[in-house]
N, C-alpha and C. Protein backbone atom coordinates (compact mmCIF):
# COMPACT_ATOMS: atom_id res chain seq x y z
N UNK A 1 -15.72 32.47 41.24
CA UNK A 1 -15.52 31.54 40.15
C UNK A 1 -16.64 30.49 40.19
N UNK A 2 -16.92 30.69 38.71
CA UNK A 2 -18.57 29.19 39.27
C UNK A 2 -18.03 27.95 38.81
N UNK A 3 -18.77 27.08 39.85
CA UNK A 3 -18.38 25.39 39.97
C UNK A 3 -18.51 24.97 38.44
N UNK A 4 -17.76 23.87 37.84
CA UNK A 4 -17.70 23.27 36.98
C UNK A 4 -19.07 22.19 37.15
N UNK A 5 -20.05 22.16 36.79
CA UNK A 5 -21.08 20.60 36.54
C UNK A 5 -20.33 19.51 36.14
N UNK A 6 -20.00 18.37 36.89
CA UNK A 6 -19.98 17.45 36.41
C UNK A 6 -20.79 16.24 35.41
N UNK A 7 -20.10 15.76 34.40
CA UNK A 7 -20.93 15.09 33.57
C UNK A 7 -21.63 13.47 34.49
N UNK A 8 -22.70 13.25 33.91
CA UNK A 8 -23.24 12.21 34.40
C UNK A 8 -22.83 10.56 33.52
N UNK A 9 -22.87 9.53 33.98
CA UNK A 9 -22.15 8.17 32.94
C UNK A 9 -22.95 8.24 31.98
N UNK A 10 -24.24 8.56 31.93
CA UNK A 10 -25.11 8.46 30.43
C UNK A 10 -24.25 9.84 29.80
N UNK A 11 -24.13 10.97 30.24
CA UNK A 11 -23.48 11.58 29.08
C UNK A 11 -22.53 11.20 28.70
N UNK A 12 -21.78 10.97 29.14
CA UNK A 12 -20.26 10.53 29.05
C UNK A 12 -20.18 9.53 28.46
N UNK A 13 -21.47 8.86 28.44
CA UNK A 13 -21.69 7.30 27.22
C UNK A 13 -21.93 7.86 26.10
N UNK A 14 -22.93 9.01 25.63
CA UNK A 14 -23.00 9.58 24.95
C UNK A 14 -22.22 10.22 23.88
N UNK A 15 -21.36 11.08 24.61
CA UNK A 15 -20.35 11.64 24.31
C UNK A 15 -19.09 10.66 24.04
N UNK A 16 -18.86 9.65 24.22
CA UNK A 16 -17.77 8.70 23.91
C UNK A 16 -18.53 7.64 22.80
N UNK A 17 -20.09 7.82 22.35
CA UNK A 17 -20.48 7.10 21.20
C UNK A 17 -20.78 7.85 20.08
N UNK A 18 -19.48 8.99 20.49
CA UNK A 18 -19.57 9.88 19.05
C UNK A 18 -18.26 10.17 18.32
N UNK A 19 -18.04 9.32 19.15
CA UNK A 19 -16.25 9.27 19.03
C UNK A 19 -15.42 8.94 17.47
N UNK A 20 -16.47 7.29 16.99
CA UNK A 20 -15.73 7.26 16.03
C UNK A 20 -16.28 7.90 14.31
N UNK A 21 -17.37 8.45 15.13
CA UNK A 21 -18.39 9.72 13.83
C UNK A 21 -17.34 10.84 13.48
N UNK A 22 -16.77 11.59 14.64
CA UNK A 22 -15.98 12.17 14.91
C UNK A 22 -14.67 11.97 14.08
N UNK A 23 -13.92 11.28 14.40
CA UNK A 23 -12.50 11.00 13.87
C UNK A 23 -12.49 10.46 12.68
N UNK A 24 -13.83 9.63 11.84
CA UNK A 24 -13.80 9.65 10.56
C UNK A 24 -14.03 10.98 9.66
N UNK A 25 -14.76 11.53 10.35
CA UNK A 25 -14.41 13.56 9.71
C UNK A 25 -13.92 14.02 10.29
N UNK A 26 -12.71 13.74 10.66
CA UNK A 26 -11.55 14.63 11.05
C UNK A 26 -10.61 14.06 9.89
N UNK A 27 -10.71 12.79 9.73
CA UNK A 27 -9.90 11.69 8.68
C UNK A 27 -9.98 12.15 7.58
N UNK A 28 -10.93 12.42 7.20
CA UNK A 28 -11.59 12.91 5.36
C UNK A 28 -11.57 14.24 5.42
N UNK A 29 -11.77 15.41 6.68
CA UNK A 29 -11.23 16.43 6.50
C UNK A 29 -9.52 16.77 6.03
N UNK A 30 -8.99 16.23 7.26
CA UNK A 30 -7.52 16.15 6.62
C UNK A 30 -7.13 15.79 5.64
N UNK A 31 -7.44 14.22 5.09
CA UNK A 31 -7.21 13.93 3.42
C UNK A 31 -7.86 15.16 2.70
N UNK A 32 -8.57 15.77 2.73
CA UNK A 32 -9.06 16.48 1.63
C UNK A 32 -8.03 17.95 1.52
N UNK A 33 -8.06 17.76 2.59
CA UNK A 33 -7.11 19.72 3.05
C UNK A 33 -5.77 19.03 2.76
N UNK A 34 -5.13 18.44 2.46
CA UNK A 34 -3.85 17.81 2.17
C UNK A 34 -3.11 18.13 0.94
N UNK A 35 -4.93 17.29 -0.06
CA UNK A 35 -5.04 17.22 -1.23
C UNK A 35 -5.19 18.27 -1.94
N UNK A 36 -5.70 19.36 -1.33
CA UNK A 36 -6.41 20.84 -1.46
C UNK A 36 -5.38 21.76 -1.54
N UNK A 37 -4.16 21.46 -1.03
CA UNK A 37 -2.67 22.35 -0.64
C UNK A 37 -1.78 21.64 -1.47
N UNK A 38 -2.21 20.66 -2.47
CA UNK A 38 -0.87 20.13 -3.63
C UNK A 38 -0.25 19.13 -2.51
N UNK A 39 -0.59 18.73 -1.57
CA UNK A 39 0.58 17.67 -1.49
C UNK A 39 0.10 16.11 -1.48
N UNK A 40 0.71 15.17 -1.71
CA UNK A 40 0.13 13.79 -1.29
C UNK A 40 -0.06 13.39 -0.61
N UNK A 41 -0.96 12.09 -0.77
CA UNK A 41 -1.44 11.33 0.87
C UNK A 41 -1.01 10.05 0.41
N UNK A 42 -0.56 9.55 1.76
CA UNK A 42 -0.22 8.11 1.50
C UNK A 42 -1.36 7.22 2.09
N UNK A 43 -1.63 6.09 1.52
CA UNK A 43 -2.47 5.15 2.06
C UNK A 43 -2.34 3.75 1.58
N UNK A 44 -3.43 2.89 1.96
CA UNK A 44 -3.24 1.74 1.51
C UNK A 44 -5.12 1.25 0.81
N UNK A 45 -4.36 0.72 -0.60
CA UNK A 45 -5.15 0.17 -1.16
C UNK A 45 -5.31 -1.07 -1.64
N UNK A 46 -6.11 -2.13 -1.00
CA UNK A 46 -5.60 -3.21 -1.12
C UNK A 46 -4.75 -3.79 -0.84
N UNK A 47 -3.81 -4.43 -0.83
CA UNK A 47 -2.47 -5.05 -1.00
C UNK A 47 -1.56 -3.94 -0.47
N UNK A 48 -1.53 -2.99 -1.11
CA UNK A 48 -0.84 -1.97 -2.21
C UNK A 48 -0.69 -0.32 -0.89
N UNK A 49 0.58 0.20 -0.65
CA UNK A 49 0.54 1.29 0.02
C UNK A 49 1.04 2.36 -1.55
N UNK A 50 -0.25 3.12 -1.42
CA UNK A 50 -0.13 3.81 -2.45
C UNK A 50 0.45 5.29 -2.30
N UNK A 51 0.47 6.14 -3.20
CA UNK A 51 0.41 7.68 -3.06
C UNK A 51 -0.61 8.69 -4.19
N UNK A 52 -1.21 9.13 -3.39
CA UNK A 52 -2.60 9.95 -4.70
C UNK A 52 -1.91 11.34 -4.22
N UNK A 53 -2.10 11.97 -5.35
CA UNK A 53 -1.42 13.57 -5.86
C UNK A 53 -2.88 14.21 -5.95
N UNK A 54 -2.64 15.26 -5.81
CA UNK A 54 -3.73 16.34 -5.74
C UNK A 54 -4.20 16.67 -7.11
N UNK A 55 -3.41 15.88 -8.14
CA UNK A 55 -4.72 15.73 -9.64
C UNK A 55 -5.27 14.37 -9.63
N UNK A 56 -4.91 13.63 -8.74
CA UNK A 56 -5.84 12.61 -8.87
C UNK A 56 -4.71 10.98 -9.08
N UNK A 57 -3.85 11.21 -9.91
CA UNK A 57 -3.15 10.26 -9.63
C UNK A 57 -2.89 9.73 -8.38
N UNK A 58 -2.61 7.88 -8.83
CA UNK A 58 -2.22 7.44 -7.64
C UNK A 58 -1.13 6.48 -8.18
N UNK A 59 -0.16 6.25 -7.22
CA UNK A 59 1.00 5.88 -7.68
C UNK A 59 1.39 4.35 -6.54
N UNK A 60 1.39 3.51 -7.07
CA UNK A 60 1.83 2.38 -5.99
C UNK A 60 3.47 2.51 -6.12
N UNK A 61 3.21 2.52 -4.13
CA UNK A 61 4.61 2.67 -3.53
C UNK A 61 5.34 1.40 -3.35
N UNK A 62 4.58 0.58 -2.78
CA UNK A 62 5.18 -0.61 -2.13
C UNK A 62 4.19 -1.52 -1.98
N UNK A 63 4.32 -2.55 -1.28
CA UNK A 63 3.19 -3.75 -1.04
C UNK A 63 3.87 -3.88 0.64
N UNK A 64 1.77 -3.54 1.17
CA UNK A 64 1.48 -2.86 2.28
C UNK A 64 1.66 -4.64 3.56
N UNK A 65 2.24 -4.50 4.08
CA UNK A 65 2.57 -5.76 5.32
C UNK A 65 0.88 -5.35 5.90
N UNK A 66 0.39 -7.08 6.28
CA UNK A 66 -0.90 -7.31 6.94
C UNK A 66 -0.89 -6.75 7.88
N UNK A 67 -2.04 -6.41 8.27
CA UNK A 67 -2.09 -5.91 9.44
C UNK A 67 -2.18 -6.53 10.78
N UNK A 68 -1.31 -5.57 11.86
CA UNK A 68 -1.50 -6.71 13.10
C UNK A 68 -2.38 -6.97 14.44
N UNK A 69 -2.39 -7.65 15.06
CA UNK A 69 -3.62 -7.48 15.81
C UNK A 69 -2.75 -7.58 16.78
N UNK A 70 -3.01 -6.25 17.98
CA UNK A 70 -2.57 -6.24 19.16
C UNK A 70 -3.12 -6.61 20.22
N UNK A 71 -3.16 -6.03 21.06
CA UNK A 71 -3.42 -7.11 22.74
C UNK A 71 -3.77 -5.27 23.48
N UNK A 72 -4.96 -4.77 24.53
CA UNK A 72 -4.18 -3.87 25.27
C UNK A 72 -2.55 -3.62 26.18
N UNK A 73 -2.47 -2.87 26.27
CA UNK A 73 -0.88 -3.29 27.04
C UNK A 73 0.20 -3.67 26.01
N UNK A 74 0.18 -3.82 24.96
CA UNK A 74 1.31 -4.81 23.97
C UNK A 74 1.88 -3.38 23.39
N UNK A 75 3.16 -3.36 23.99
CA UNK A 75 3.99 -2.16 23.17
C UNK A 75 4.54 -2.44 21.52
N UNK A 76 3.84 -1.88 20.77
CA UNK A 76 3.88 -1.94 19.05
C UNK A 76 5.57 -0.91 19.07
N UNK A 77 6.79 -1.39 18.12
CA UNK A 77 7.37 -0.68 17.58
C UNK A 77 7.02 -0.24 16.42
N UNK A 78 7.32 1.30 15.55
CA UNK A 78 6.85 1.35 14.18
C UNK A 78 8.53 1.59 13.80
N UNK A 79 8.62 1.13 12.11
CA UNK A 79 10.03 1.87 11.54
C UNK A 79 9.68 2.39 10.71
N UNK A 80 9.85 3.56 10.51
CA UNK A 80 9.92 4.89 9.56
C UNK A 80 10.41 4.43 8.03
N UNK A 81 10.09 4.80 7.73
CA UNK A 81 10.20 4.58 6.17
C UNK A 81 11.28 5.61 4.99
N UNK A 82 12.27 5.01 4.48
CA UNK A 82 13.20 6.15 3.96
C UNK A 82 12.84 7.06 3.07
């Protein structure tokens, strides 16, 4: 069985400063493949937590609570929405 290479801290800096390139196209992949299969996405626009339909409409749901600023360590509860 051959040894695994370990990564060096410059890669690993590397590789963790691609992180948030990464998860914004994973973000806009998913919205799009969502949208692409007929179903809605929820988000927030402005103020405003909306819903856009896969023709394009968007429909305000509710009025979206500020956002909060956490702490590391600070356990966030979320409540689900009916």
């Amino acid at each position: 069985m051959p040894k695994k290479k370990s990564l060096s801290e410059k890669e690993i800096a590397k590789l963790e400063s691609m992180i948030p390139d990464v998860a914004v196209r994973a973000t806009r992949s998913a919205h799009s493949r969502a949208l692409s299969t007929g179903m809605a996405v929820m988000g927030v626009l402005g103020r405003d937590l909306v819903e856009t339909s896969a023709d394009g409409s968007v429909r305000i749901v509710g009025k979206a609570k500020p956002r909060r600023k956490v702490t590391v360590g600070q356990v966030v509860t979320v409540q689900r929405m009916a």
